[in-house]
N, C-alpha and C. Protein backbone atom coordinates (compact mmCIF):
# COMPACT_ATOMS: atom_id res chain seq x y z
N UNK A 1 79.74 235.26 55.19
CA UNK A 1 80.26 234.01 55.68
C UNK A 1 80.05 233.95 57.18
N UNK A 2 79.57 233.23 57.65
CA UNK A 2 78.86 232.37 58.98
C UNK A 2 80.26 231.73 59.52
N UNK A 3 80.75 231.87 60.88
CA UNK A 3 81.70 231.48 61.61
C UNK A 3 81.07 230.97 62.66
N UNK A 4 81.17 229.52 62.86
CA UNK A 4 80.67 229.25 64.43
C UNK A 4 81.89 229.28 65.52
N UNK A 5 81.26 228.75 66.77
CA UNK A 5 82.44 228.84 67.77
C UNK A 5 84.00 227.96 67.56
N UNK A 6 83.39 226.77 67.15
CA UNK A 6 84.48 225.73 67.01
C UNK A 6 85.26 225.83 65.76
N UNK A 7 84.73 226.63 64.99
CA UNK A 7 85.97 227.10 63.69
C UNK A 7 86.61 228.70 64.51
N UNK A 8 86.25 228.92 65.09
CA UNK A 8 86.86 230.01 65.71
C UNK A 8 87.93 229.59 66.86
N UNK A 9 87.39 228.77 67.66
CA UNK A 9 88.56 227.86 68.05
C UNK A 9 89.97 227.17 67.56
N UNK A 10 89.58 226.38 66.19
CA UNK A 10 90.07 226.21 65.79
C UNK A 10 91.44 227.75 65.34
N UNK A 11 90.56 228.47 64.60
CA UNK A 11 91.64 229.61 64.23
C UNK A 11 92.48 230.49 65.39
N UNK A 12 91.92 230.42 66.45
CA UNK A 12 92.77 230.64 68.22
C UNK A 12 93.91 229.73 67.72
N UNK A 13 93.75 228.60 67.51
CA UNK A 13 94.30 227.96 67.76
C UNK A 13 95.76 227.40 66.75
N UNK A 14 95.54 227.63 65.49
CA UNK A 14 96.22 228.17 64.43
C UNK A 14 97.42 228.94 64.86
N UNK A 15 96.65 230.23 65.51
CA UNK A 15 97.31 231.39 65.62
C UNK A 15 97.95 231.33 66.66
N UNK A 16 97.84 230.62 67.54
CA UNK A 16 98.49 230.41 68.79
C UNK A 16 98.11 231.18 69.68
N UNK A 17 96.57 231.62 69.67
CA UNK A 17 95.98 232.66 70.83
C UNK A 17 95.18 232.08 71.93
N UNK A 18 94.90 232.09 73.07
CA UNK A 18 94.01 231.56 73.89
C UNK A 18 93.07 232.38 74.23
N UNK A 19 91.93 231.61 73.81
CA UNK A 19 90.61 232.74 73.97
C UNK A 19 89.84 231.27 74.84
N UNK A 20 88.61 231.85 75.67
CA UNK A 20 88.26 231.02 77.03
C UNK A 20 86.66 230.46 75.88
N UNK A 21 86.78 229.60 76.20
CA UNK A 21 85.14 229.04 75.34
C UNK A 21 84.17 229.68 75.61
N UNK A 22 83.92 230.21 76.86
CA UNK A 22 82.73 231.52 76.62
C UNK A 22 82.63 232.70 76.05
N UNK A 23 84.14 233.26 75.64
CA UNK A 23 84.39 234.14 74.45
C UNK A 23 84.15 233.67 73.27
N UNK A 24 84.34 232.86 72.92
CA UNK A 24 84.28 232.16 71.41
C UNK A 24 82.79 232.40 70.57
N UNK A 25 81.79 232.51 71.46
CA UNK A 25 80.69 233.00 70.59
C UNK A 25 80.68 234.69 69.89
N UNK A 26 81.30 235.16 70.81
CA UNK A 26 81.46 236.78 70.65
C UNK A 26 82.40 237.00 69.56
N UNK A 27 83.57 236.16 69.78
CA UNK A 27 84.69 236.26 68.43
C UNK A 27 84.02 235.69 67.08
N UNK A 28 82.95 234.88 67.40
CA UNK A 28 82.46 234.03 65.89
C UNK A 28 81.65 235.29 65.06
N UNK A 29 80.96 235.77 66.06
CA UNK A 29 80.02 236.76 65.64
C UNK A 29 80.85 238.04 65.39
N UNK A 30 81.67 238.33 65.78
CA UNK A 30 82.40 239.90 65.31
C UNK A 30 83.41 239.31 64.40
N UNK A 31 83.74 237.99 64.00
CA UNK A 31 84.57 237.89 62.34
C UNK A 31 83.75 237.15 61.61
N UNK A 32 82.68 237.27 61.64
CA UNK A 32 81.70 237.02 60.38
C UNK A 32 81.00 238.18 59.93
N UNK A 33 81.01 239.03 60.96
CA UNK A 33 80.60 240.53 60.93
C UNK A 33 82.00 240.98 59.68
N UNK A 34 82.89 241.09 60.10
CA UNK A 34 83.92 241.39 59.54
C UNK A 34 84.44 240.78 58.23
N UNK A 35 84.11 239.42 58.08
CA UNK A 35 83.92 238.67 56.24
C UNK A 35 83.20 238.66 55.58
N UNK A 36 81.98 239.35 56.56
CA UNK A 36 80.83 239.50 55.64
C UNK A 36 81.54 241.35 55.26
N UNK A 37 81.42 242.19 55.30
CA UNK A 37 81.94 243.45 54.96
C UNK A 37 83.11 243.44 54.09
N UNK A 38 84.10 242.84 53.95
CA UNK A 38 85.11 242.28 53.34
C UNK A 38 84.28 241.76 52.23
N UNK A 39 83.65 240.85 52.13
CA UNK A 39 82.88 240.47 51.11
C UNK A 39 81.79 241.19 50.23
N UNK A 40 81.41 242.55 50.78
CA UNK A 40 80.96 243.55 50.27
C UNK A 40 81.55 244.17 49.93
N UNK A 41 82.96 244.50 50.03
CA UNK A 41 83.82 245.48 49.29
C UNK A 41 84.39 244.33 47.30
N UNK A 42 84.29 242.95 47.73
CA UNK A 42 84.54 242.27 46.27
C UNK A 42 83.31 242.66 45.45
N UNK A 43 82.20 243.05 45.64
CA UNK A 43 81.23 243.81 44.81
C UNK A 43 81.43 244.85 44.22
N UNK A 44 82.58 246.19 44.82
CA UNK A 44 82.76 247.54 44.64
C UNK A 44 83.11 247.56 43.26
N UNK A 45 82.58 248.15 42.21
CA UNK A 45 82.96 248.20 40.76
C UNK A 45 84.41 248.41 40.77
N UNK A 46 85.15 247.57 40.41
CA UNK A 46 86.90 248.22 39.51
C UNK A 46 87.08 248.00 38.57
N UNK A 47 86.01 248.03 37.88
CA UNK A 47 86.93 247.74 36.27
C UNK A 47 87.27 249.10 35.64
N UNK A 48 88.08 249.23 35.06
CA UNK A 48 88.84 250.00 34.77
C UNK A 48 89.77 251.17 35.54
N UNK A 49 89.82 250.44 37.00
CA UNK A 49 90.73 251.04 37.88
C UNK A 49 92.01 250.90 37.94
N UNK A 50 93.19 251.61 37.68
CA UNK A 50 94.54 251.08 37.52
C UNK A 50 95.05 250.49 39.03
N UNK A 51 95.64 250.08 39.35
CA UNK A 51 96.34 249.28 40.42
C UNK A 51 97.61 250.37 40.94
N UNK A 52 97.62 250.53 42.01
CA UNK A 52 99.09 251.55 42.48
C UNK A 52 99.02 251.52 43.99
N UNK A 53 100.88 251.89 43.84
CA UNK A 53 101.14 251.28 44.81
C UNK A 53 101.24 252.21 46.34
N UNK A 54 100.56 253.33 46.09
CA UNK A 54 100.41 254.00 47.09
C UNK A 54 99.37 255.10 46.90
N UNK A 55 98.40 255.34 47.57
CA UNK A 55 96.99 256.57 47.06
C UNK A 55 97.78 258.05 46.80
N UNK A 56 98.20 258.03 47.26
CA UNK A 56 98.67 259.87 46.91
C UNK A 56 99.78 259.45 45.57
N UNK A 57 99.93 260.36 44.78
CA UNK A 57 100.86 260.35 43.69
C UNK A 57 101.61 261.28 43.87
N UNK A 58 102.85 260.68 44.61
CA UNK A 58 104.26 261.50 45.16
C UNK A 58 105.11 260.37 44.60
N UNK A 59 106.25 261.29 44.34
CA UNK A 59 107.41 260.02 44.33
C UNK A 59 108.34 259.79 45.67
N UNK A 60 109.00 259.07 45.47
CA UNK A 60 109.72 258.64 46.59
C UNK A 60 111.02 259.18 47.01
N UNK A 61 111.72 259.66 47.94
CA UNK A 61 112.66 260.62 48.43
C UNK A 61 113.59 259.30 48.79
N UNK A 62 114.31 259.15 47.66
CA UNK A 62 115.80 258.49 48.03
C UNK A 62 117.11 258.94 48.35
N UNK A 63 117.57 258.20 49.28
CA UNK A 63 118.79 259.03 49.84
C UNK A 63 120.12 258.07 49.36
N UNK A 64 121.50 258.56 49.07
CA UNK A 64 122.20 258.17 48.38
C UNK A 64 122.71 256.55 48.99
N UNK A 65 123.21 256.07 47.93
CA UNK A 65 123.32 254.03 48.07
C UNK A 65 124.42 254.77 48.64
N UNK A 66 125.05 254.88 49.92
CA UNK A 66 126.65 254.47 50.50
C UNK A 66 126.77 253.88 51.70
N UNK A 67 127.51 253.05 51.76
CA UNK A 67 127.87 252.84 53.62
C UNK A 67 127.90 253.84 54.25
N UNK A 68 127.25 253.85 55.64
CA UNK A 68 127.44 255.11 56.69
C UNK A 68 127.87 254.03 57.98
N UNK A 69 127.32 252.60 58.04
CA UNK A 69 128.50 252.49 59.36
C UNK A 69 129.50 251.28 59.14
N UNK A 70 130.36 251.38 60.10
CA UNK A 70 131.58 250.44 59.97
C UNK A 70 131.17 249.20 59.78
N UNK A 71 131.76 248.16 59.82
CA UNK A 71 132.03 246.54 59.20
C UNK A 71 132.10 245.90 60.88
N UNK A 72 130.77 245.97 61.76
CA UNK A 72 131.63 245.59 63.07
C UNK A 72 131.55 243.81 63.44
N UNK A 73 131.42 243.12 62.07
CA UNK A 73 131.20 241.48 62.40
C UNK A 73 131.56 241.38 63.45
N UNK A 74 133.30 241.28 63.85
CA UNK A 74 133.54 240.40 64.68
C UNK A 74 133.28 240.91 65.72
N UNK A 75 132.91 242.16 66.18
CA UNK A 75 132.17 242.78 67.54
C UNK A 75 131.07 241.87 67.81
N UNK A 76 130.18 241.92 66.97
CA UNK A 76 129.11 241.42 67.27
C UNK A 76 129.29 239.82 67.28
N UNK A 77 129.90 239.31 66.69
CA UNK A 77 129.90 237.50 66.47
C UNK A 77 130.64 237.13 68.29
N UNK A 78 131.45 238.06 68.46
CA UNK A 78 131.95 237.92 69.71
C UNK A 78 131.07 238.13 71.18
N UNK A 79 129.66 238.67 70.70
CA UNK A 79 128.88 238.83 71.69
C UNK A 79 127.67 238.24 71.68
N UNK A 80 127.85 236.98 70.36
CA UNK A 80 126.79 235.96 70.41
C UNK A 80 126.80 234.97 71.35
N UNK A 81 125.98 233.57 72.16
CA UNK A 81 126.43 233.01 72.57
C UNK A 81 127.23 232.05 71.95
N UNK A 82 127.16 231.84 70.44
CA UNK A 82 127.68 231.09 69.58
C UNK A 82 127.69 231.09 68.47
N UNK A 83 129.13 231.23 67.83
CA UNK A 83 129.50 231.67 66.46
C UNK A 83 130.06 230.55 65.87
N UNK A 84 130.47 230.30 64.86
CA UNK A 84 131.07 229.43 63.93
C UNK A 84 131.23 230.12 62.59
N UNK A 85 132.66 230.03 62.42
CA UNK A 85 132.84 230.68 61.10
C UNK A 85 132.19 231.93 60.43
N UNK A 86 132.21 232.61 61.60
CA UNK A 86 131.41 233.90 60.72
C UNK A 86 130.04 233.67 61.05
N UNK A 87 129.33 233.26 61.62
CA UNK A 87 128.21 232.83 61.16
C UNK A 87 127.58 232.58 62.55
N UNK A 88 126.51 233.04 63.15
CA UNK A 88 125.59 232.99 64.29
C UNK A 88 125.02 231.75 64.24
N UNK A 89 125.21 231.00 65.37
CA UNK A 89 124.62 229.55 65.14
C UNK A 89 123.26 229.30 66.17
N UNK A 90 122.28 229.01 66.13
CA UNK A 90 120.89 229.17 66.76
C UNK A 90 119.99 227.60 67.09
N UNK A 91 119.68 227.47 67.84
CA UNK A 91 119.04 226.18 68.38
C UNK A 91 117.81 225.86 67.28
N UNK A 92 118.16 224.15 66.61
CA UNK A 92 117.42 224.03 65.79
C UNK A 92 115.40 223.92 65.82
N UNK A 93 115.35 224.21 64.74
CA UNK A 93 113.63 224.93 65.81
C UNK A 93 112.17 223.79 64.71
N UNK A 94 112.93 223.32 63.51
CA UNK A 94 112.40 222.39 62.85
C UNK A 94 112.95 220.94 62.93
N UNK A 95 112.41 219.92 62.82
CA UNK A 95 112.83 218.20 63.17
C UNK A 95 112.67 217.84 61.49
C-alpha cells in the first residue's frame, strides 16, 4: 500500500501530531514501507495454528483476591477541586 504526502497529513492530523510539510514525504515513504511488510506477514501460512494468548506456555501467578488498602474516599474527594456526592465532578469535554 502506497501512502502519499497528503494522506499522511491527513493522518498527523487525525492523531493530533504536527509534522512540517517537508517531512511528510519521508513519513509517506517509511509507512508504506511499513504496510507493505505488515501486508506480507497476512501471507504467512496459519492454518492450523491455534490462537494463544501469550508465546511461552506458563501459567499465571495469582496473588490472593483481598483488600490491602483502606477505604480513603473522603480523603481524596476532599482534595479534588470538586466533588458532589461522592463523586469527582470534571469540566465537560463533549457538546
Amino acid at each position: 500500500m502506497s501512502l502519499g504526502p497528503e494522506e499522511v497529513r491527513k493522518i498527523a492530523w487525525l492523531a493530533r501530531i504536527e509534522i512540517r510539510d517537508e517531512d511528510a514525504e519521508g513519513y509517506a515513504r517509511n509507512l508504506s514501507d511499513i504496510l507493505d511488510f505488515v501486508e506480507q506477514l497476512s501471507d504467512a501460512p496459519t492454518d492450523g495454528v491455534e490462537p494463544m494468548a501469550h508465546p511461552l506456555d506458563a501459567t499465571q501467578r495469582l496473588r490472593p483476591d483481598e483488600v490491602t488498602e483502606t477505604n480513603q474516599r473522603e480523603r481524596f474527594l476532599a482534595l479534588a477541586p470538586a466533588a458532589e456526592n461522592g463523586l469527582f465532578l470534571v469540566p465537560r469535554v463533549i457538546e
